[in-house]
Protein backbone atom coordinates (compact mmCIF):
# COMPACT_ATOMS: atom_id res chain seq x y z
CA UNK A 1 -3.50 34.49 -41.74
CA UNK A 2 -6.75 36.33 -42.82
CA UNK A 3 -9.56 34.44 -43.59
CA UNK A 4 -11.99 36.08 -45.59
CA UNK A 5 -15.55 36.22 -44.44
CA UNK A 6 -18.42 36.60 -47.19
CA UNK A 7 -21.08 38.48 -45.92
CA UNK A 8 -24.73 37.16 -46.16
CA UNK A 9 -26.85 38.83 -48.57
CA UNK A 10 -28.57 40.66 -45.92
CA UNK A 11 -25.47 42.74 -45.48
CA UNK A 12 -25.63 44.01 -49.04
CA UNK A 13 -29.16 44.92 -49.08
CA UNK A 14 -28.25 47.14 -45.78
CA UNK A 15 -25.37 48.63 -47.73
CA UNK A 16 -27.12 49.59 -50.58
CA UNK A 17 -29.99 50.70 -48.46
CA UNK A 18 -27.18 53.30 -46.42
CA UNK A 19 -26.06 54.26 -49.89
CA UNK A 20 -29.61 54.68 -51.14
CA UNK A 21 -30.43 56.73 -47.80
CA UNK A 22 -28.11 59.04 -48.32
CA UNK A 23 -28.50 60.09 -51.71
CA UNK A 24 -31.69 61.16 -51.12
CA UNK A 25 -30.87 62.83 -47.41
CA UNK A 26 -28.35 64.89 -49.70
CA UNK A 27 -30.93 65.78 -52.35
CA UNK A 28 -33.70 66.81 -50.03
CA UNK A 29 -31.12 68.83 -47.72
CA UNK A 30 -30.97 70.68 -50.82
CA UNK A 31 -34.59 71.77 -50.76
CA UNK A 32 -34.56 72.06 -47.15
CA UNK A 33 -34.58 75.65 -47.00
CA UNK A 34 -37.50 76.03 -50.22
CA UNK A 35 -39.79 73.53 -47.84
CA UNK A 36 -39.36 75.55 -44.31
CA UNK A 37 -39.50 79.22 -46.07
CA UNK A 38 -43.23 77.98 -47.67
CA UNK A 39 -44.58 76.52 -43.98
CA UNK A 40 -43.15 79.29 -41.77
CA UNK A 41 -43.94 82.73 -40.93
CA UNK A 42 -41.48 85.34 -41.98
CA UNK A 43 -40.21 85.75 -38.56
CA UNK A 44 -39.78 81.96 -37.63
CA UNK A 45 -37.98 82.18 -41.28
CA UNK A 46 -35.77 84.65 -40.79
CA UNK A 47 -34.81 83.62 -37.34
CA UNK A 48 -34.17 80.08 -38.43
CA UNK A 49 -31.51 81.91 -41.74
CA UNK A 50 -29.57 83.17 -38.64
CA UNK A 51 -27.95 79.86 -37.90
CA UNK A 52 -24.46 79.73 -36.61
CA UNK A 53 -21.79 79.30 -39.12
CA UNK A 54 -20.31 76.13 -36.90
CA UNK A 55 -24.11 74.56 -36.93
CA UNK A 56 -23.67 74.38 -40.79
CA UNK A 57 -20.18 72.83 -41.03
CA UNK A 58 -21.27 70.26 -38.33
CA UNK A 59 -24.51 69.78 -40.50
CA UNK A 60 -22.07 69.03 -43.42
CA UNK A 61 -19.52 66.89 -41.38
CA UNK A 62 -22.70 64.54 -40.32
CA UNK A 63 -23.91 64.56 -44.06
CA UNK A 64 -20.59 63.89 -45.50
CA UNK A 65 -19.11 61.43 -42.48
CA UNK A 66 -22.12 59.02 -43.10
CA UNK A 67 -21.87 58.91 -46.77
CA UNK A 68 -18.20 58.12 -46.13
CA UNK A 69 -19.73 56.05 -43.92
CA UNK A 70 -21.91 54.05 -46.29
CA UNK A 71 -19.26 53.52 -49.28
CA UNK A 72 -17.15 52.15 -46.77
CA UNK A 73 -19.62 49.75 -45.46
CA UNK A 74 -20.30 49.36 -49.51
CA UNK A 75 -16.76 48.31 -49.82
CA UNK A 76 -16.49 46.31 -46.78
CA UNK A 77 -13.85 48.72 -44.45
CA UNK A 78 -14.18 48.93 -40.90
CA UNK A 79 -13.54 52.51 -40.59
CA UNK A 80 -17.14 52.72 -42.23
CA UNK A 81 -18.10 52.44 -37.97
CA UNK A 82 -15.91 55.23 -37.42
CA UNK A 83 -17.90 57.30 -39.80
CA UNK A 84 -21.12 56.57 -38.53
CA UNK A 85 -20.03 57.13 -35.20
CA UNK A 86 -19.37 60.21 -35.86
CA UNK A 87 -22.72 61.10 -38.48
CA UNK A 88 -24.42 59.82 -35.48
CA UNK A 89 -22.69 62.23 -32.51
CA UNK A 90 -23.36 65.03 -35.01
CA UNK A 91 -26.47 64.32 -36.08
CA UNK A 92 -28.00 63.60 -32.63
CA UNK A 93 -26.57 67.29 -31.54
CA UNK A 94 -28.14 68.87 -34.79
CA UNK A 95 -31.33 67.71 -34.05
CA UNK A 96 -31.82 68.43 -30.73
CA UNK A 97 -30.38 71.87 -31.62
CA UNK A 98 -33.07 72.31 -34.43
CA UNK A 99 -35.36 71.29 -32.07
CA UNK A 100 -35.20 72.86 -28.86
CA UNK A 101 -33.11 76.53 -30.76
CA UNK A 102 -35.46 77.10 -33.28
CA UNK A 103 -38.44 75.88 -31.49
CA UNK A 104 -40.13 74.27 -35.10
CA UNK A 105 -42.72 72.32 -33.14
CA UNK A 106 -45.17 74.84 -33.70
CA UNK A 107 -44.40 74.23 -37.93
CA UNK A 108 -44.60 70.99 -38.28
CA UNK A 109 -45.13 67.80 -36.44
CA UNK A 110 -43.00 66.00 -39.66
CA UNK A 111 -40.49 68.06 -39.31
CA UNK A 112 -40.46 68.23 -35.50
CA UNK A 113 -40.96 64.79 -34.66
CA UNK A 114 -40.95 62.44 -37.41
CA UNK A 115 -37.89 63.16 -40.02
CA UNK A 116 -35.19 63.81 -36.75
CA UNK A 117 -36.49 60.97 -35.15
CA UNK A 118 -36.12 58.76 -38.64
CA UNK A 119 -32.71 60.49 -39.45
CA UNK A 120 -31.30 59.55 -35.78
CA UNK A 121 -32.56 56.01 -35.97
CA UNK A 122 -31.18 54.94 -39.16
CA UNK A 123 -27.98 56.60 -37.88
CA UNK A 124 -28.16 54.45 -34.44
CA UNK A 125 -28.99 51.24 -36.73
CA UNK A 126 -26.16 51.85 -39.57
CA UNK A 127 -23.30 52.41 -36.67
CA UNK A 128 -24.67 49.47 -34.40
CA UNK A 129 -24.67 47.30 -37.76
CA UNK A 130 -21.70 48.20 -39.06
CA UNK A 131 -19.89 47.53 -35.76
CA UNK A 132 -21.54 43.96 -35.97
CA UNK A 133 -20.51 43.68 -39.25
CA UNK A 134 -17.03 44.30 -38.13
CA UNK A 135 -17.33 41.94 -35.26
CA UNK A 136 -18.41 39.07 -37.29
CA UNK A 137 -15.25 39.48 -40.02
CA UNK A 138 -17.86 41.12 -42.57
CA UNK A 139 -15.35 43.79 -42.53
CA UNK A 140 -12.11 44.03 -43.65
């Protein structure tokens, strides 16, 4: 027998928060490219446009996997921690990539520091939730 659970309102603020999120992490990856080419030099520019074809489809597979990863948790499915398991293996590689490869810490201290530091943590907290969300039946 399944019982069915109803999640406290909490959890729907959360999901619409991680749908939220990633709406705008998908519109602002858009300008991504506009932003760095107006704060860096031509070189550090031109250096950073040499990226690895397999950086960019693991760039898209950690985009992608956590807006799976956010419907699901929007529609209440436990593979929505599967998703963000894997957004957050991705994204934690992409970052540290950016960071230590293309060495933008001279740039920016924002883009540096603060946004992979903001995009990794709301990546930690959306898999951690949605795994408690699973674990307390919030998930079906």
């Amino acid at each position: 027998m399944v019982v069915n659970v109803k999640p406290p309102t909490s959890f729907w603020i959360v999901a619409t928060f991680a749908l939220l999120w990633n709406i705008i992490e998908i519109y602002f990856s858009s300008f991504e490219l506009d932003m760095l080419q107006e704060n860096m030099t031509t070189e550090e520019f031109d250096s950073m446009q040499s990226i690895p074809f397999w950086y960019i489809v693991i760039f898209l597979i950690a985009l992608f996997s956590e807006m799976l990863g956010s419907f699901m948790l929007f529609m209440r499915r436990k593979v929505a921690t599967v998703f963000f398991a894997i957004a957050l293996i991705t994204l934690l590689f992409i970052e540290f990539y950016w960071l230590f490869f293309f060495d933008i810490k001279k740039t920016s201290i924002v883009f540096s520091i603060v946004i992979p530091m903001m995009v990794i943590g709301i990546a930690a907290f959306l898999y951690y939730y949605s795994k408690k969300a699973a674990k307390k039946g919030w998930l079906k």
